[in-house]
C-alpha atoms as a PDB file:
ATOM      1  CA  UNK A   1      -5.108  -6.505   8.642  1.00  0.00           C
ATOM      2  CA  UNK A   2      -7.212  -4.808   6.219  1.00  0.00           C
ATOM      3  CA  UNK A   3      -4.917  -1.960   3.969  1.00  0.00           C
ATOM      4  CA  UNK A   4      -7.733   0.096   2.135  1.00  0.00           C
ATOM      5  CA  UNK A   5      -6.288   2.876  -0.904  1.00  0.00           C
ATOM      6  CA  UNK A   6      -8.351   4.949  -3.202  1.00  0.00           C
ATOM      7  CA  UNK A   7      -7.820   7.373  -6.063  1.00  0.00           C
ATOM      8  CA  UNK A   8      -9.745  10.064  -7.585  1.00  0.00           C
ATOM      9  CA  UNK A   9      -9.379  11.757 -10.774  1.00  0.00           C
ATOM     10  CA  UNK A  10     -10.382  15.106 -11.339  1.00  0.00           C
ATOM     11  CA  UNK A  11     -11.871  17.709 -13.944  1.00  0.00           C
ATOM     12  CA  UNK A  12     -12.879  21.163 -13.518  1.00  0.00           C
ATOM     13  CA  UNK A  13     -14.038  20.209 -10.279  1.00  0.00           C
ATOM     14  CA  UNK A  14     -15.712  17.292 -10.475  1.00  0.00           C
ATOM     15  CA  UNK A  15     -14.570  13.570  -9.647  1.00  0.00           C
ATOM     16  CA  UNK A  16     -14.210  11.954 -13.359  1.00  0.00           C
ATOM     17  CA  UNK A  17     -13.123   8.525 -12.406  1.00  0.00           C
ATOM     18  CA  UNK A  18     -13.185   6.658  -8.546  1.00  0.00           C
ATOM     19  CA  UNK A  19     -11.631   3.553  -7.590  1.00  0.00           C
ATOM     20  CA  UNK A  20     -10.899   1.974  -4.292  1.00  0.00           C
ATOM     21  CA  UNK A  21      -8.971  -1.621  -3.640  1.00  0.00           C
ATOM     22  CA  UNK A  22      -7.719  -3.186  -0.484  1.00  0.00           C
ATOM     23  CA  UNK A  23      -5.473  -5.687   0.287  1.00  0.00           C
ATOM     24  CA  UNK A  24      -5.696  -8.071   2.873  1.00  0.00           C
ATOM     25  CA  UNK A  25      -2.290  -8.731   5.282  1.00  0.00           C
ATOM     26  CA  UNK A  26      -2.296 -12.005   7.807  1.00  0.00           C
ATOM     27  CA  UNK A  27       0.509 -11.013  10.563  1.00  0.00           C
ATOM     28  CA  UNK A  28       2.482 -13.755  11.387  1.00  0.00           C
ATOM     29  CA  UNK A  29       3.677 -15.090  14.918  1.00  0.00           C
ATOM     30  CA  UNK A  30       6.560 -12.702  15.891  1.00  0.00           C
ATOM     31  CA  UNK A  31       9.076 -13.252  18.449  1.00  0.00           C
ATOM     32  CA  UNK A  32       9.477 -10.460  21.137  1.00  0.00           C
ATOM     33  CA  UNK A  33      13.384 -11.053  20.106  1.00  0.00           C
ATOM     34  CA  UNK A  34      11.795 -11.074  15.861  1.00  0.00           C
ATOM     35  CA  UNK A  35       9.895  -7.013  16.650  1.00  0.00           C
ATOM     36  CA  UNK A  36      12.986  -5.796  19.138  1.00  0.00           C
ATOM     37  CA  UNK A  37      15.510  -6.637  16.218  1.00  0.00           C
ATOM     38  CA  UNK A  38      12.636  -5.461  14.099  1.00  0.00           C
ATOM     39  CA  UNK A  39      12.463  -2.101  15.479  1.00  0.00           C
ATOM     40  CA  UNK A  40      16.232  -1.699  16.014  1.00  0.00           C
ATOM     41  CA  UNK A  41      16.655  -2.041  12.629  1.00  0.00           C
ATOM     42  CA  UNK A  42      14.043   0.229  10.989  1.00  0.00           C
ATOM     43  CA  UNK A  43      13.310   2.816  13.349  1.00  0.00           C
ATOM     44  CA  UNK A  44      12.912   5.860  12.902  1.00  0.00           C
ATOM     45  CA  UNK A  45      12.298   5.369   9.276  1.00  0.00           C
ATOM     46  CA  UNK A  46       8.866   2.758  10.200  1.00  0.00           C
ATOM     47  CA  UNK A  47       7.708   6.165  12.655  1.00  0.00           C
ATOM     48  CA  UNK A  48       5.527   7.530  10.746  1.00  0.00           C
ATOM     49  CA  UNK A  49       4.381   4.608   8.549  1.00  0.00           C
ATOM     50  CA  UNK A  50       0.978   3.207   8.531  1.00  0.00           C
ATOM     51  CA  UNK A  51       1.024  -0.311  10.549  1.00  0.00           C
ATOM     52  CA  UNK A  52       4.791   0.667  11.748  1.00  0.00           C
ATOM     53  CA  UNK A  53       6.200  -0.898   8.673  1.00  0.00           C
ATOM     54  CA  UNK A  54       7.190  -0.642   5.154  1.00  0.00           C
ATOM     55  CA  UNK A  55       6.822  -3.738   2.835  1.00  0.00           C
ATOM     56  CA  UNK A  56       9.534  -2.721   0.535  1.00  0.00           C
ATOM     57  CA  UNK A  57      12.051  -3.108   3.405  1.00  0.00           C
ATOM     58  CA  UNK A  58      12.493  -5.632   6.317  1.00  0.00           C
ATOM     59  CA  UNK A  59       8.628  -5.127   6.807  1.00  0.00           C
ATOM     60  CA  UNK A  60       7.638  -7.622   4.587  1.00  0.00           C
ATOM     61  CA  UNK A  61       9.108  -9.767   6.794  1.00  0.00           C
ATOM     62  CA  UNK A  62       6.252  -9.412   9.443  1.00  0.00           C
ATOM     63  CA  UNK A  63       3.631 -10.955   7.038  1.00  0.00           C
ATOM     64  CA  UNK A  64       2.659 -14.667   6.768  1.00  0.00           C
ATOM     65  CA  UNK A  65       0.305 -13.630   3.563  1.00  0.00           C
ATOM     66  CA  UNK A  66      -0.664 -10.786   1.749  1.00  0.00           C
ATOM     67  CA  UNK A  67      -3.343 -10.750  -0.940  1.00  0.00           C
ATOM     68  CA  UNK A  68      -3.928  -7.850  -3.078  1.00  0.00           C
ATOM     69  CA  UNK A  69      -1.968  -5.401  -5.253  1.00  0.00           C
ATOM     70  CA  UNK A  70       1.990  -4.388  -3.970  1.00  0.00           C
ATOM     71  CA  UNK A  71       0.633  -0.939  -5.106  1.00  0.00           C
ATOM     72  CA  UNK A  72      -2.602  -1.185  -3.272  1.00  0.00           C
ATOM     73  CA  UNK A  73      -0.231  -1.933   0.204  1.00  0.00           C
ATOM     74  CA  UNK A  74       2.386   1.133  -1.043  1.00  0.00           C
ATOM     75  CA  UNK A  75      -1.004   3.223  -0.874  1.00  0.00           C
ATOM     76  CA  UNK A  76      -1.850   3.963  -4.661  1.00  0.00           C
ATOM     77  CA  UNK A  77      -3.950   1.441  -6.741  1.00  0.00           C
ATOM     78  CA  UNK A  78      -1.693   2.661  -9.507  1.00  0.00           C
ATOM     79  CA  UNK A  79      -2.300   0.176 -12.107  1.00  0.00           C
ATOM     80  CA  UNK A  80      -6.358   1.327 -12.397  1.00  0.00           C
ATOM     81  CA  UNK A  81      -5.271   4.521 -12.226  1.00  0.00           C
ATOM     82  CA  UNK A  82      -2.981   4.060 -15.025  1.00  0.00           C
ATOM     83  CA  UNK A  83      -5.430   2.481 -17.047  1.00  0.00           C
ATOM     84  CA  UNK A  84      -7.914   5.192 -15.743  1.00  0.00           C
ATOM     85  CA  UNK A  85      -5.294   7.940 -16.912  1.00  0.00           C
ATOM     86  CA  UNK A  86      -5.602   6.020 -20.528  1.00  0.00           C
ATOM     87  CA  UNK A  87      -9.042   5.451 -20.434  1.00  0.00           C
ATOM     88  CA  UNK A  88      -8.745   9.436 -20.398  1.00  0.00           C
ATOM     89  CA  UNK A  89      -6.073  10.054 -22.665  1.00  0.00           C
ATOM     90  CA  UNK A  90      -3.959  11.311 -20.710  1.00  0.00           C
ATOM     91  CA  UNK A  91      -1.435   8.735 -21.165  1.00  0.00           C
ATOM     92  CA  UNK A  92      -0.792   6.598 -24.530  1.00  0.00           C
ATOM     93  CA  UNK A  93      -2.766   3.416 -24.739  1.00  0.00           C
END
């Protein structure tokens, strides 16, 4: 499973600063017993998630390997936009 997240930063109306990352998830071999106990568990908080799961909870537990940024799978490459937002001085450097 590809997870793709982007950010834009903007200025008077024009896009200052673009960045895009994704993060690649391998699913591992789950158990009809694993996703019932899964989904017992977490629903309805996993309804409205992307991929019916969040990796800061049991979620995580549904993945064999993931490569990439923990932001980048939250949904925010926040670390380029950080250094973005510095790059900017917005924030201290």
């Amino acid at each position: 499973m590809l997870l793709h997240s982007a950010a834009v930063l903007m200025r008077d109306g024009m896009a200052v600063w673009r960045h895009t990352e994704t993060a690649t998830l391998r699913v591992r071999r789950l158990s009809d017993s694993f996703i019932d106990s899964y989904l017992d568990r977490e629903w309805p908080a996993v309804s409205g998630c992307v991929g019916v799961f969040r990796i800061e909870a049991l979620g995580v537990q549904l993945f064999e390997t993931i490569e990439g940024s923990h932001f980048t799978v939250l949904g925010m490459p926040l670390l380029a936009l950080l250094g973005a937002l510095r790059a900017q001085g917005e924030l201290a450097a």
